[in-house]
Protein backbone atom coordinates (compact mmCIF):
# COMPACT_ATOMS: atom_id res chain seq x y z
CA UNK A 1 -4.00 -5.87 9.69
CA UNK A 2 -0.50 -5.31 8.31
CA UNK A 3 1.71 -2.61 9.26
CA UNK A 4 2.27 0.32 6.96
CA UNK A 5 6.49 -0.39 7.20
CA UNK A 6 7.83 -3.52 7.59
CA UNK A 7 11.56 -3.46 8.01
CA UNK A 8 13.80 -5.59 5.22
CA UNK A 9 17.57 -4.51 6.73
CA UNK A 10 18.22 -2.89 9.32
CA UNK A 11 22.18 -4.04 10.24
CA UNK A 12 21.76 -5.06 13.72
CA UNK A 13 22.13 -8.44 13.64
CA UNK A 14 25.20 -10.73 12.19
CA UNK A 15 23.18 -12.66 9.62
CA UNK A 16 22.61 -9.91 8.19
CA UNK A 17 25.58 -8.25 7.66
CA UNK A 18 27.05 -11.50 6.89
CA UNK A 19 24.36 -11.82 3.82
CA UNK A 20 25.54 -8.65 1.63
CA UNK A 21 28.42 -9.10 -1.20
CA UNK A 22 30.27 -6.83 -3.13
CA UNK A 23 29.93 -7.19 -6.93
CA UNK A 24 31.74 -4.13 -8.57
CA UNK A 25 33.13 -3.75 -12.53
CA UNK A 26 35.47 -6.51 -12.18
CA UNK A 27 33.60 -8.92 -13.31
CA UNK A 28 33.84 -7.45 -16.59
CA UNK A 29 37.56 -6.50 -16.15
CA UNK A 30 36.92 -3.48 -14.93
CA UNK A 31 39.56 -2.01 -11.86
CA UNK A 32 36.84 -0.34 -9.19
CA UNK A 33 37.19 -1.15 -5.43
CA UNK A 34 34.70 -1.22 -2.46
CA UNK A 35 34.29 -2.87 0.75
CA UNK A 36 31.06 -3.13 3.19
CA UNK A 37 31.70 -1.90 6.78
CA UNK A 38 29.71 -2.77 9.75
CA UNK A 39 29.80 -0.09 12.38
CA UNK A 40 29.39 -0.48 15.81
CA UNK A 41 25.96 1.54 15.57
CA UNK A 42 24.85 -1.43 13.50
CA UNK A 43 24.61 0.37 10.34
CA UNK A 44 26.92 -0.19 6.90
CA UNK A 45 29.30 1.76 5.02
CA UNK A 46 29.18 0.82 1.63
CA UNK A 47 32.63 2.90 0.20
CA UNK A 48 35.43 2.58 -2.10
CA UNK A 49 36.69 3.88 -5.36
CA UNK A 50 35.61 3.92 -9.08
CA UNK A 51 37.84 3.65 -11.91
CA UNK A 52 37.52 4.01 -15.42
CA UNK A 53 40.29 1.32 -16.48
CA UNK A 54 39.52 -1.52 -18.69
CA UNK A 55 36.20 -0.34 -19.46
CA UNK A 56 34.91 -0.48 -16.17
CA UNK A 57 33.13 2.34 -13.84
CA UNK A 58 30.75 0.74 -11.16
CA UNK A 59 30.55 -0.72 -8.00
CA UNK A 60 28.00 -2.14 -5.95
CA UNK A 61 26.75 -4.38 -3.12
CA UNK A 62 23.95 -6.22 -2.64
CA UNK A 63 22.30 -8.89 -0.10
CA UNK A 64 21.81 -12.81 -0.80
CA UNK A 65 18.78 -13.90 -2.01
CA UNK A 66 15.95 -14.04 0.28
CA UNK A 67 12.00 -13.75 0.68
CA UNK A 68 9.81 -10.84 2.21
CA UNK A 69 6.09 -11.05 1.78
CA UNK A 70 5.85 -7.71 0.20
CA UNK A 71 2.19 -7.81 -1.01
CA UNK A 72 0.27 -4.67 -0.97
CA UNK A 73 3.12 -2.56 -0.29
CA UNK A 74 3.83 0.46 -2.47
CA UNK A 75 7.52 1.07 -2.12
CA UNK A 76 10.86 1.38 -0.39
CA UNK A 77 12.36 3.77 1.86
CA UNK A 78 15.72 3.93 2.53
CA UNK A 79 17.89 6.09 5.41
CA UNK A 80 20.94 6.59 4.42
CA UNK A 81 23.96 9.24 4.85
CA UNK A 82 25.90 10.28 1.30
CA UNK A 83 28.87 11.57 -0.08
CA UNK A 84 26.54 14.32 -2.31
CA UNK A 85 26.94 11.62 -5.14
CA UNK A 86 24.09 9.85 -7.09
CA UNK A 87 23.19 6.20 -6.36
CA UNK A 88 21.12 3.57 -7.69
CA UNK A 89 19.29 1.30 -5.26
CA UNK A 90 18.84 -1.82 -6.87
CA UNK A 91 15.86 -4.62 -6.67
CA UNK A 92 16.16 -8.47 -8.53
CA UNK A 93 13.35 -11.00 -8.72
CA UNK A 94 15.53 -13.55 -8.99
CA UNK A 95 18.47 -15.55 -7.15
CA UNK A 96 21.00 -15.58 -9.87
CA UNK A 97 24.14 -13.60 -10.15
CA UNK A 98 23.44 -11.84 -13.27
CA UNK A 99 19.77 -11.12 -15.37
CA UNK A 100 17.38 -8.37 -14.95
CA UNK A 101 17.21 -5.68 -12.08
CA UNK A 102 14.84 -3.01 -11.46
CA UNK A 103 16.71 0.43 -10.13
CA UNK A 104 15.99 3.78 -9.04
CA UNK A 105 18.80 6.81 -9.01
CA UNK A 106 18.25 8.99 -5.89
CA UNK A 107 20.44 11.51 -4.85
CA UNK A 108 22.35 11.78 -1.46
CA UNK A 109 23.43 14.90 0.38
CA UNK A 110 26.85 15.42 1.92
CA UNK A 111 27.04 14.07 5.75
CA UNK A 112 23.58 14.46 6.32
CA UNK A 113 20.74 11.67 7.32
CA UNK A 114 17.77 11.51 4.48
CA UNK A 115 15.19 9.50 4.16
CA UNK A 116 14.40 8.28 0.51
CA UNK A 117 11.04 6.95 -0.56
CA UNK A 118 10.89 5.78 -3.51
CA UNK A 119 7.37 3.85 -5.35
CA UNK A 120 7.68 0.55 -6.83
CA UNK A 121 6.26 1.98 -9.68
CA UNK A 122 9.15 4.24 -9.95
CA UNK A 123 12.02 0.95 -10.74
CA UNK A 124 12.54 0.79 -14.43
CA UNK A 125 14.07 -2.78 -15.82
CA UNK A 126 17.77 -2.42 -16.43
CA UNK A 127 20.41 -4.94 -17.61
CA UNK A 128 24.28 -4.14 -17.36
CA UNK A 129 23.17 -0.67 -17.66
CA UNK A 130 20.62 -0.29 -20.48
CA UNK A 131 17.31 0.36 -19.79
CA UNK A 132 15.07 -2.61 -21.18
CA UNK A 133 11.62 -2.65 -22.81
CA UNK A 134 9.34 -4.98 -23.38
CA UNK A 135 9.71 -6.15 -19.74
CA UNK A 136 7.03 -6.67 -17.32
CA UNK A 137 6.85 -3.75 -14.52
CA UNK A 138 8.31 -5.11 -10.77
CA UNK A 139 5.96 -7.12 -8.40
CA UNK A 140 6.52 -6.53 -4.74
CA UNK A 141 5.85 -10.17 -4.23
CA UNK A 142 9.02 -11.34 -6.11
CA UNK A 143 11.67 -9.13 -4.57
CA UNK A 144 14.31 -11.37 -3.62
CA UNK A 145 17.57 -9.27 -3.50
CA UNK A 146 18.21 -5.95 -2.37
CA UNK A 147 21.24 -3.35 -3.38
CA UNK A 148 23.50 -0.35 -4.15
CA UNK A 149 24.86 0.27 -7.14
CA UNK A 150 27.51 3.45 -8.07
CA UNK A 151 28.03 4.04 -12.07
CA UNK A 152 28.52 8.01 -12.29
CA UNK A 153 30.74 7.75 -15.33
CA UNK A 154 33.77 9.59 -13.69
CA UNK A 155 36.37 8.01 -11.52
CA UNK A 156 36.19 8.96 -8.10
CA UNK A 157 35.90 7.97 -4.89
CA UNK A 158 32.65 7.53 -2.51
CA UNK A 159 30.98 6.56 0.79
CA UNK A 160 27.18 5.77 1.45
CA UNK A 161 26.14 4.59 5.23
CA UNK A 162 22.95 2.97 5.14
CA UNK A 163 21.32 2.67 8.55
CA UNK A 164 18.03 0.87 7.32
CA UNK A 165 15.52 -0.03 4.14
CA UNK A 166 11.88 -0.69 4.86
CA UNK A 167 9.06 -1.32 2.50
CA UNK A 168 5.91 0.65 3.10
CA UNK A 169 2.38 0.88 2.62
CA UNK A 170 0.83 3.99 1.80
CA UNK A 171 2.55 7.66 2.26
């Protein structure tokens, strides 16, 4: 019998915090900044500052591609501590840089622990921003990179701490 959680990141060890990477609106020649802090209570800061220039206006982190035998589970949950802001967590069935993700917006509250659940059902197909149709829904069982994402359309700064992200089986 399978567990009804199975933890996907939970910080605590180096090969994992070595395996996230920062991919914010540069790319596109945009001027936003973040970093990824590992705390000494093995959990990550994901922070930094979004700017408008050069068409830009996002940030975001995500981990290197890798395999979880998600079959049969329903969704994610994710514990995090906010800045009040809106994020987007981010899934990819794929191990390329750029292509199709499937997201989810959830809101944080200010300084405060929450725990987000959030059905795979839920992720809607995205790419660079526009929602996509046309596109087959996300499989569990082809989740191969995890991640953050920031795009409020405002320059400002922010700060999410993320202390784990589990899959899970029925609620």
């Amino acid at each position: 019998m399978q567990p009804q959680e199975i933890l996907l990141t939970d910080f605590s060890h180096s090969a994992e915090t070595e395996s996230w990477q920062i991919i914010n609106d540069g790319v596109m020649g945009g001027r936003s900044q973040s970093e990824v802090l590992f705390t000494a209570d093995n959990t990550t800061i994901f922070k930094g500052l979004i700017s408008l220039d050069n068409n830009g206006g996002f940030a975001s982190t995500r981990s290197l591609p890798r395999r979880d035998e998600l079959a049969g589970y329903k969704g994610i949950m994710l514990k995090v501590k906010g800045d009040g802001k809106n994020y987007q967590f981010r899934l990819r069935t794929n191990d390329r840089f750029d292509g199709i993700s499937y997201r989810a917006l959830f809101a944080t509250e200010k300084a405060q622990w929450i725990t987000v659940t959030i059905a795979f059902d839920e992720f809607v197909p995205v790419f660079r921003g526009r929602i996509l149709t046309n596109v087959a829904p996300l499989v569990p069982e082809n989740i191969q990179q995890l991640g953050f994402l920031i795009a409020n359309k405002k320059a400002e700064q922010f700060q999410i701490e993320i202390d784990w992200i589990k899959a899970y089986r029925d609620q």
